[in-house]
Protein backbone atom coordinates (compact mmCIF):
# COMPACT_ATOMS: atom_id res chain seq x y z
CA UNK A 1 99.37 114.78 114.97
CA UNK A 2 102.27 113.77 117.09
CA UNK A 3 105.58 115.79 116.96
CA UNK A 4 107.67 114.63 120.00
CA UNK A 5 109.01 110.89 120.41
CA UNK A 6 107.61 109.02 123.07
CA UNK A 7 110.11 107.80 126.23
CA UNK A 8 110.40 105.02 124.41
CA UNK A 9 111.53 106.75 120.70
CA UNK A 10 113.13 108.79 122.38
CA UNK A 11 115.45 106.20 123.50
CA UNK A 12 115.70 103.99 120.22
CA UNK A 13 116.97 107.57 118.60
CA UNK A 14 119.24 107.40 121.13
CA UNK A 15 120.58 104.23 120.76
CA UNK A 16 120.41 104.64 116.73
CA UNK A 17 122.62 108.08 116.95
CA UNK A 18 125.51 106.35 119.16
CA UNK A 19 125.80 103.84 116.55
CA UNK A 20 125.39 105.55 113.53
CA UNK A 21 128.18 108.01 115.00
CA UNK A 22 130.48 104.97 115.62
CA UNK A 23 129.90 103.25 112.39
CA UNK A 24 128.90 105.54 109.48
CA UNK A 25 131.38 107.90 107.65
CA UNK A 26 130.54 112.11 107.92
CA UNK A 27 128.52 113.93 106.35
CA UNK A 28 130.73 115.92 104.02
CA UNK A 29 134.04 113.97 104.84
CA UNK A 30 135.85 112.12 101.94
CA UNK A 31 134.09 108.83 102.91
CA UNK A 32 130.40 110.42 102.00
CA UNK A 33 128.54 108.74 99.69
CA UNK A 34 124.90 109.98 100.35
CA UNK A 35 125.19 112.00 97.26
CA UNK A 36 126.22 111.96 93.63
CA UNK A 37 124.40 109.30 92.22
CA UNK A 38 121.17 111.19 90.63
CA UNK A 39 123.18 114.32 90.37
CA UNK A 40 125.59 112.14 87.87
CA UNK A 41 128.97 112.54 89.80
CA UNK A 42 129.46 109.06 91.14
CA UNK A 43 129.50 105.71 89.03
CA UNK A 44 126.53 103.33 89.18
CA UNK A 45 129.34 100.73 90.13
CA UNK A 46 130.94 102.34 93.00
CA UNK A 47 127.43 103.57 93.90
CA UNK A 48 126.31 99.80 94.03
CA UNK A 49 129.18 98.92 95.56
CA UNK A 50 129.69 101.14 98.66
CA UNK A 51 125.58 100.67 98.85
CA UNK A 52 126.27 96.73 99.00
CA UNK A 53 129.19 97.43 101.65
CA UNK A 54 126.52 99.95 103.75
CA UNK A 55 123.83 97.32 103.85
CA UNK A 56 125.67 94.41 104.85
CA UNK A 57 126.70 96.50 107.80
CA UNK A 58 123.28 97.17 108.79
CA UNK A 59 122.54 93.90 108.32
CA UNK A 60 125.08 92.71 110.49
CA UNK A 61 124.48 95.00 113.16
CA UNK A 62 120.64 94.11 113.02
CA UNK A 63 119.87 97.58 111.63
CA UNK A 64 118.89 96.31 108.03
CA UNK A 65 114.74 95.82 107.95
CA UNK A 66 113.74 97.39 111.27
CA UNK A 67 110.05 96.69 110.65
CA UNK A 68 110.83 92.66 109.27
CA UNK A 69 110.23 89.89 110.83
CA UNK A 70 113.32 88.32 112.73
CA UNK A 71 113.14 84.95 110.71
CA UNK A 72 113.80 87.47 107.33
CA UNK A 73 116.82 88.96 108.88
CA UNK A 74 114.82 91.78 110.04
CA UNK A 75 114.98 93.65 113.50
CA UNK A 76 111.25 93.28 114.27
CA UNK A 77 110.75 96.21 115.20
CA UNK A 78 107.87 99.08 114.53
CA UNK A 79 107.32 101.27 111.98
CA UNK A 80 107.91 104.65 113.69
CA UNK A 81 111.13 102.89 115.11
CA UNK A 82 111.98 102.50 110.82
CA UNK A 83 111.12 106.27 110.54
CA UNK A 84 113.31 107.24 113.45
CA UNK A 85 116.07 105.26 112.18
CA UNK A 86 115.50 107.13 108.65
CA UNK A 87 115.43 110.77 109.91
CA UNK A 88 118.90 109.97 111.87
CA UNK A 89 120.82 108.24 108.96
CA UNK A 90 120.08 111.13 106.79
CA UNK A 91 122.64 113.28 109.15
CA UNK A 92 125.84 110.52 107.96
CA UNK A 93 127.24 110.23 104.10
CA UNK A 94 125.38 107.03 103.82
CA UNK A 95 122.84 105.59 101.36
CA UNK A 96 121.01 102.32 100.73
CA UNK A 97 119.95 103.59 97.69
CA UNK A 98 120.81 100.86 95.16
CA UNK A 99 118.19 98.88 97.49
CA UNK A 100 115.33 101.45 97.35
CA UNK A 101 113.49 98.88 95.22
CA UNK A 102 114.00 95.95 96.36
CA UNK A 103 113.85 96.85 100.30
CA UNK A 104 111.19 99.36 99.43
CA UNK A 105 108.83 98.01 97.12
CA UNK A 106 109.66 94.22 96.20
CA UNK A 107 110.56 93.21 99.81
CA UNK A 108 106.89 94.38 101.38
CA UNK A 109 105.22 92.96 98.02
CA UNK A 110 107.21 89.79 98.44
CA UNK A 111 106.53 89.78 102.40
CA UNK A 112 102.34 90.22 101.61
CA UNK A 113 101.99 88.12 98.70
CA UNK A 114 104.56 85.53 98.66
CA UNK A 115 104.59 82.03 99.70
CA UNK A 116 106.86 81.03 102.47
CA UNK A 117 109.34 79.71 99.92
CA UNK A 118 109.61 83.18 98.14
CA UNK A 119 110.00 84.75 101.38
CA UNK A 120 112.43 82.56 102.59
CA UNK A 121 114.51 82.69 99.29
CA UNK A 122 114.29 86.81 98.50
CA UNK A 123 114.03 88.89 101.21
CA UNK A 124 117.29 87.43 103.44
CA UNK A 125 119.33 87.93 100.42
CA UNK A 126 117.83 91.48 100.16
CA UNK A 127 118.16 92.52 103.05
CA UNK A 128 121.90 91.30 103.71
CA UNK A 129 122.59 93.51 100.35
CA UNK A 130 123.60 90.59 98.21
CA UNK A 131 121.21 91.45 95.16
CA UNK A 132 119.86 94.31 93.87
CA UNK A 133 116.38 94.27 92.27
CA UNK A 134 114.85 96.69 89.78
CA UNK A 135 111.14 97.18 88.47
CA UNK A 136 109.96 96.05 85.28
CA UNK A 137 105.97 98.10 84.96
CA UNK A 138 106.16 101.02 82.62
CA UNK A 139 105.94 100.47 79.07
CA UNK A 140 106.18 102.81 75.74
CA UNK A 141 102.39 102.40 75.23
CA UNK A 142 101.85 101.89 79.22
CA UNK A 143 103.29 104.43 81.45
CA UNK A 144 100.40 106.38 83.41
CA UNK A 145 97.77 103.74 82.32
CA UNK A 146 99.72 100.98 83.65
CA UNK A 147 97.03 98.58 83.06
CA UNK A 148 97.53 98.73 79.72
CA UNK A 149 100.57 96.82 79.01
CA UNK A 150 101.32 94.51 76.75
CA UNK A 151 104.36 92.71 77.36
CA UNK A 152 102.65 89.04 77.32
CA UNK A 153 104.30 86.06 79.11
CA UNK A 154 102.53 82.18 77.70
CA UNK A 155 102.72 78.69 79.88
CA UNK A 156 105.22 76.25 77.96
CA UNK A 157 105.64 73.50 80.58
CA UNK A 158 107.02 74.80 83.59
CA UNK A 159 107.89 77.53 82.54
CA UNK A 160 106.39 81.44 81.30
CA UNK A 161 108.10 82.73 78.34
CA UNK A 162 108.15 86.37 78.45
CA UNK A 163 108.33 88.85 75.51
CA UNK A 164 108.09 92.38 75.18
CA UNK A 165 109.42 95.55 76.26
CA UNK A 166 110.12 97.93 79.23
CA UNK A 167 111.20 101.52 79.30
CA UNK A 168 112.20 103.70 82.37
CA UNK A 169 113.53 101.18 84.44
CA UNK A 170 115.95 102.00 87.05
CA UNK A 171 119.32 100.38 87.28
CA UNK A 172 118.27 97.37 84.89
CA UNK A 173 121.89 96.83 84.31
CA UNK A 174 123.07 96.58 88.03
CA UNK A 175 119.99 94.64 89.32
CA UNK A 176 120.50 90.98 89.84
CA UNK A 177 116.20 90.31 90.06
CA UNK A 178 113.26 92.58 89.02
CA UNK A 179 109.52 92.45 89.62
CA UNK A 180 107.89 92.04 86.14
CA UNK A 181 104.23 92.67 84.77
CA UNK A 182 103.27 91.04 81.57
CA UNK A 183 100.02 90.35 80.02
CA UNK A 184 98.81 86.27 80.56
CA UNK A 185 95.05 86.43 79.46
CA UNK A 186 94.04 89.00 76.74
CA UNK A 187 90.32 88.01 76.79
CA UNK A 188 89.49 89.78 80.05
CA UNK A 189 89.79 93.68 80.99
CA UNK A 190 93.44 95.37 80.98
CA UNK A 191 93.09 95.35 85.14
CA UNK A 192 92.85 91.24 84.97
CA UNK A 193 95.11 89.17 83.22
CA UNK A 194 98.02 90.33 84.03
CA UNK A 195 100.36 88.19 86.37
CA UNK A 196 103.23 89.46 88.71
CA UNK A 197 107.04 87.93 88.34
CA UNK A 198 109.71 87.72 89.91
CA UNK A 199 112.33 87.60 87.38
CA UNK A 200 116.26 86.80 86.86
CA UNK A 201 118.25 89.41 85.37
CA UNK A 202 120.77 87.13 83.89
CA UNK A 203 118.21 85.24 82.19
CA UNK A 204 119.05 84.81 78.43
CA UNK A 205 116.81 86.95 76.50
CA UNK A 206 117.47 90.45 78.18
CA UNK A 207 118.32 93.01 76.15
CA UNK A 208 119.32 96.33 78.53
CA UNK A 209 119.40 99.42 76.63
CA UNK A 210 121.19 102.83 78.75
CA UNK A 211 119.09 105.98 78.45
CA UNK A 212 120.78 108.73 78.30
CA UNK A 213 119.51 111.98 80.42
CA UNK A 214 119.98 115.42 80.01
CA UNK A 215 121.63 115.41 83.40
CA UNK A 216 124.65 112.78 81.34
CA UNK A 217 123.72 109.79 83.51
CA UNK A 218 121.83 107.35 82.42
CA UNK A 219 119.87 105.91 85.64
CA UNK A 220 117.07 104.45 83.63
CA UNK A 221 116.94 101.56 80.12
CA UNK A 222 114.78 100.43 77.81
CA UNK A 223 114.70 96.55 78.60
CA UNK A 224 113.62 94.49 75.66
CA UNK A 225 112.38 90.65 76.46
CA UNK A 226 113.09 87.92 73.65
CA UNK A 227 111.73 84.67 75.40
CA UNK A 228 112.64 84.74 78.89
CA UNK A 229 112.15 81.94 80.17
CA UNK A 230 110.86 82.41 83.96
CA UNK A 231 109.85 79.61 86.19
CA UNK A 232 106.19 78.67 87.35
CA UNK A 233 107.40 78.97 91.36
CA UNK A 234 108.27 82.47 90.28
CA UNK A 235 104.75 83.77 89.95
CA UNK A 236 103.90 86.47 92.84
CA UNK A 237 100.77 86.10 94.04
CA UNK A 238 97.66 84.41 91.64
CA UNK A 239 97.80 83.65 87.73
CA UNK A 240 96.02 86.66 86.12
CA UNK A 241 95.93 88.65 90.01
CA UNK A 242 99.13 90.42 89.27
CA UNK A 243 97.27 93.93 89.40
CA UNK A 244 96.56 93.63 93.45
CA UNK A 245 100.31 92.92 93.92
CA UNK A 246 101.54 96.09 91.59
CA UNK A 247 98.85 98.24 93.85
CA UNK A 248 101.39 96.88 97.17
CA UNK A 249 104.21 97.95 94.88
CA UNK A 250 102.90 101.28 93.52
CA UNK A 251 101.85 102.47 97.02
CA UNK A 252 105.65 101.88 98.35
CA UNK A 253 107.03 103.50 95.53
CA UNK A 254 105.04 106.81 96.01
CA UNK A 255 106.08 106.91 99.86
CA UNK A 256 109.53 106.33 98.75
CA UNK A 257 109.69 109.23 96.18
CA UNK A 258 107.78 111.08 99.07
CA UNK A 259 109.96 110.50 101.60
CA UNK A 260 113.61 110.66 99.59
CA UNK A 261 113.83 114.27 99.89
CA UNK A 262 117.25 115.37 101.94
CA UNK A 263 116.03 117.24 105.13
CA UNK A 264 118.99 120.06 104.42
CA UNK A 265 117.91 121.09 100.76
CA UNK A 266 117.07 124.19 101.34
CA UNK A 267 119.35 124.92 103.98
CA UNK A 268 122.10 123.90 101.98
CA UNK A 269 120.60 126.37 99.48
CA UNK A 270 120.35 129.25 101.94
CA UNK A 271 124.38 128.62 103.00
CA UNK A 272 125.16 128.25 99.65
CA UNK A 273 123.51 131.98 99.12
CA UNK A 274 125.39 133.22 102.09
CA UNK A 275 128.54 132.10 100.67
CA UNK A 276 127.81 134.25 97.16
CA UNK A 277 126.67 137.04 98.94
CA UNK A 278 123.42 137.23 97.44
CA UNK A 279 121.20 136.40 100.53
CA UNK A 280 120.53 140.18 100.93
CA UNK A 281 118.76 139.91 97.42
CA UNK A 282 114.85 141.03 97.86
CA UNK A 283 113.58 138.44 95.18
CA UNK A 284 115.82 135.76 95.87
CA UNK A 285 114.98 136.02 99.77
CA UNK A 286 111.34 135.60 98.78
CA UNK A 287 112.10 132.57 96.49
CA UNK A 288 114.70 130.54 99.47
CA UNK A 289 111.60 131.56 102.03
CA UNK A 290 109.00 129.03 99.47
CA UNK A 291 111.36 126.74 99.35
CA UNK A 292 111.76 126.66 103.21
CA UNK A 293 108.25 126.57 103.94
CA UNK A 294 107.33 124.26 101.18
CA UNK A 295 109.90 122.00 103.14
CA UNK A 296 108.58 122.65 106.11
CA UNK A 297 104.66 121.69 105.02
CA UNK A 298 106.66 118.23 104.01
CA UNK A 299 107.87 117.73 107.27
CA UNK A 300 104.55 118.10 108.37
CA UNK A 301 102.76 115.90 105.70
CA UNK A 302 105.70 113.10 107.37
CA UNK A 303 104.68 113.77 110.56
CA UNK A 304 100.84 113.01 109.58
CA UNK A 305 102.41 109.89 108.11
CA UNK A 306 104.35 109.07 110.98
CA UNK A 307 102.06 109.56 113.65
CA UNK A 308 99.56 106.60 111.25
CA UNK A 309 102.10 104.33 111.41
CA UNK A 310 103.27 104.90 115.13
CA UNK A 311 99.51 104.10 116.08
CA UNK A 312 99.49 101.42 114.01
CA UNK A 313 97.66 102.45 110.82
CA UNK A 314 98.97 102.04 107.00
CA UNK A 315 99.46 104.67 105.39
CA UNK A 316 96.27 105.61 102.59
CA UNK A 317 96.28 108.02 99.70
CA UNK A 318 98.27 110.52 101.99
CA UNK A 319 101.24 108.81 99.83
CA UNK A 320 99.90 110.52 96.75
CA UNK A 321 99.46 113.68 98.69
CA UNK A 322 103.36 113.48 99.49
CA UNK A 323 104.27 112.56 96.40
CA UNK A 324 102.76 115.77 94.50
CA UNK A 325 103.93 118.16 97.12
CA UNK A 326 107.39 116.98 96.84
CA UNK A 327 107.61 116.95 92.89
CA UNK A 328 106.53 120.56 93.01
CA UNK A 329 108.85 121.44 95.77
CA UNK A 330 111.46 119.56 93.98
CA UNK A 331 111.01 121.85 90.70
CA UNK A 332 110.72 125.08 92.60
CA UNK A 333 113.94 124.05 94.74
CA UNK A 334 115.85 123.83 90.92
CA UNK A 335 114.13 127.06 89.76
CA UNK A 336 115.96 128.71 92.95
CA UNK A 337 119.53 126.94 92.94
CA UNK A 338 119.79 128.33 88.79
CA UNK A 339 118.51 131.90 89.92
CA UNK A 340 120.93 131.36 92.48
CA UNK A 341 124.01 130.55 90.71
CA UNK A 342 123.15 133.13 87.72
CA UNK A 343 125.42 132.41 84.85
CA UNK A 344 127.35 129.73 86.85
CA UNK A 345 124.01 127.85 86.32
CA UNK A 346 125.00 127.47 82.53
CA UNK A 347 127.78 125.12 83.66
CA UNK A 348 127.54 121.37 83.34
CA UNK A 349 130.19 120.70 86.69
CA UNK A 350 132.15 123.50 87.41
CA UNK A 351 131.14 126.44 89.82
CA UNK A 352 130.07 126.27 93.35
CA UNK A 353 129.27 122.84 94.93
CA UNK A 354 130.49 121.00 91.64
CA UNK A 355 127.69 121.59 89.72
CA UNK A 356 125.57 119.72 91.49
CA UNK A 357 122.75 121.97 91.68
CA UNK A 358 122.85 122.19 87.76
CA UNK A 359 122.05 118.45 88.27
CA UNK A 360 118.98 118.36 90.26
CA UNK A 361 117.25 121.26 88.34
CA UNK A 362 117.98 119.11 85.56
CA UNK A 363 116.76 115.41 87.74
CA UNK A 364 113.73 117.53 89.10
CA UNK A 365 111.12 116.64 85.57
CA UNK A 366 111.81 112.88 86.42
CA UNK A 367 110.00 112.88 89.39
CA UNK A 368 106.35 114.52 88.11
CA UNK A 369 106.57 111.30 86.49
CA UNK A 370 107.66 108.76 88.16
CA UNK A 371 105.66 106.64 90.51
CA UNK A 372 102.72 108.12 88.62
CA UNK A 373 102.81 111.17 86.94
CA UNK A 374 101.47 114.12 88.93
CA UNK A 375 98.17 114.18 86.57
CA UNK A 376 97.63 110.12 88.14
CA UNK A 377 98.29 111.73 91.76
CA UNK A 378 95.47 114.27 91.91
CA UNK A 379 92.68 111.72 90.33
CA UNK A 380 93.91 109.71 93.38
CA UNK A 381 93.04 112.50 95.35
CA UNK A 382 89.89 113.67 94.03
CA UNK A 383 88.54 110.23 93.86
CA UNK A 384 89.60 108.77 97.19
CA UNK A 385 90.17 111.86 99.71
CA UNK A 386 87.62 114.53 97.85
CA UNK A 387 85.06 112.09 97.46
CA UNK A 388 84.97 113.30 93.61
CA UNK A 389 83.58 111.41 90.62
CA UNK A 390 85.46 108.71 89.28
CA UNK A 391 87.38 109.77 85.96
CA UNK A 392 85.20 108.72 83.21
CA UNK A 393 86.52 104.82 81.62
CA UNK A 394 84.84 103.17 78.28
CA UNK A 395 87.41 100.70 78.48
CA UNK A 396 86.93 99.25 81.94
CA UNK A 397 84.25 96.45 80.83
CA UNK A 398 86.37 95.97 77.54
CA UNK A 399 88.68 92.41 76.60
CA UNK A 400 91.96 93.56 76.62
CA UNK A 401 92.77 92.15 72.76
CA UNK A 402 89.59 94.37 71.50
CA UNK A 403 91.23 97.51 72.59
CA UNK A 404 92.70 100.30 70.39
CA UNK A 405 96.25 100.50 71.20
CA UNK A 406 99.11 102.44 69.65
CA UNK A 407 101.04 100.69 67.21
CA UNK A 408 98.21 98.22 66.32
């Protein structure tokens, strides 16, 4: 495992420092925008917006898709050069966040699956921050056995007509496209026969429906489909091969998740402790010193990650290793800020830094689910690192129209 750059990291961190310093706003100052948007305190539309403003300034500057090809609008640059450029952003009050799916999972779907046409069309618009994309997977009766939806889309002409319905989808009412699975042959296993879209948000026949958390946002909808029309050219990948495109998708997603996790968490934690005048506390102290360390082992499981893709190797099920770690992290870090803030805890915005530590301890339960629950995670890992048994399936071998499913 490599911890130091090379000469030559060394100097693209350079060179992405001096212009991050002469381009994005402080951390802290009254420009920031890096937070506020899970913890509830910012508007989707100004988060969108200022997102939109960010990336188009990347893109400009040639900042926007380090590892895309130059004909996409990309930098063409490496991997580890991507990374680099990550770590040092996270020190400015910036976010691309609004673009985490579409950047993060539909652009490298798009770029591995997609005819020329798609590419061409999508992933410059992308990456300039002119639309925002959102993912259409998870189901009511299909969330960790994603195989089993049932949202079905049938051929009329040139077009796929789409009904059913989604749940848990970020941003559905900001996006402008989403990446859609739906169901196009029954008569074959859940795993085949289901086809990958690429779909129109403003198509007639969406029906967005807010969620509301405990946290008072409402990040995530229930999206109901009432004959969407989508167009043939708008198939990713093969008819009925949708499954090997969602796998591209679902492996992003998990290093995303992974990876989102502000470097100065707990430190920002440990301050905040300072400032109350309980970092003398004997408990507490023990509590802050997990946190650290459990930090600490993720900056590690990065570095494993980093040092694949600076020698040129994709990341594997080390993703679902990440992910785990950092959902548990992510709960313990809650369970400390509220033992923290002792009765301020109780309050929804008010206290020390706004309330937005009342937030994330709130925020924290998302993220054991999503990307695939923690349960999905550690099959991953038994199966594919431990060399365990596969889970037991009766249903692998089975037509997807003879299964038992809820609601039938």
């Amino acid at each position: 495992m490599d911890f130091d750059d090379t000469p030559d990291e060394a100097t693209f961190r350079a060179e992405a420092r001096t212009w991050l310093e002469a381009h994005a706003p402080a951390k802290g100052g009254p420009e920031d925008f890096s937070t506020g948007f899970l913890e509830g305190t910012i508007d989707e539309a100004d988060h969108v917006r200022l997102s939109k403003g960010w990336q188009r300034r990347l893109f400009d500057h040639r900042w926007a898709g380090i590892t895309w090809p130059r004909r996409f609008g990309g930098r063409g640059g490496t991997a580890m050069q991507a990374s680099i450029f990550a770590q040092e952003q996270q020190r400015f009050g910036v976010t691309t966040g609004a673009f985490a799916v579409g950047i993060g999972m539909a652009g490298p779907t798009i770029m591995e699956h997609g005819t020329d046409a798609q590419r061409q069309r999508y992933l410059p618009a992308m990456l300039r921050g002119d639309e925002v994309w959102c993912q259409l997977f998870s189901e009511p009766g299909a969330g960790s056995d994603l195989a089993a939806i049932a949202t079905r889309a049938e051929r009329d002409g040139d077009d796929w007509v789409v009904t059913g319905q989604k749940v848990w989808t970020s941003s559905a009412g900001a996006s402008d496209w989403g990446v859609l699975l739906a169901r196009t042959d029954p008569d074959v296993p859940k795993h085949r026969g289901i086809t990958y879209f690429l779909v129109d948000m403003r198509s007639p026949g969406f029906d967005v429906r807010p969620l509301r958390q405990m946290t008072g946002a409402s990040h995530f909808s229930e999206v109901f489909l009432d004959g969407v029309r989508i167009p043939a050219d708008q198939v990713l990948g093969e008819v009925h091969g949708g499954w090997t495109c969602a796998i591209t998708t679902l492996s992003n997603e998990r290093g995303l998740i992974a990876g989102g996790n502000r470097s100065s968490d707990t430190a920002a934690l440990i301050a905040l402790a300072r400032k109350l005048g309980r970092s003398g506390h004997p408990v507490l102290r023990q509590v802050l010193v997990d946190c650290w360390s459990r930090q600490q082992i993720q900056r590690f499981l990065a570095f494993r990650a980093q040092t694949a893709l600076s020698q040129g190797r994709p990341p594997g099920p080390e993703t679902s290793v990440m992910k785990l770690f950092a959902a548990e992290y992510l709960r313990r870090l809650g369970d400390a800020a509220l033992e923290l803030l002792g009765p301020d805890g109780m309050l929804a915005a008010d206290g020390p830094d706004d309330g937005e530590w009342q937030a994330r301890f709130l925020h924290a339960p998302a993220i054991r689910i999503a990307g695939g629950s923690n349960e999905i995670q550690r099959n991953i890992i038994g199966e594919r690192v431990l060399n365990l048994p596969r889970e037991a399936s009766v249903d692998r071998d089975v037509a997807f129209r003879d299964l038992l499913r809820a609601g039938r």
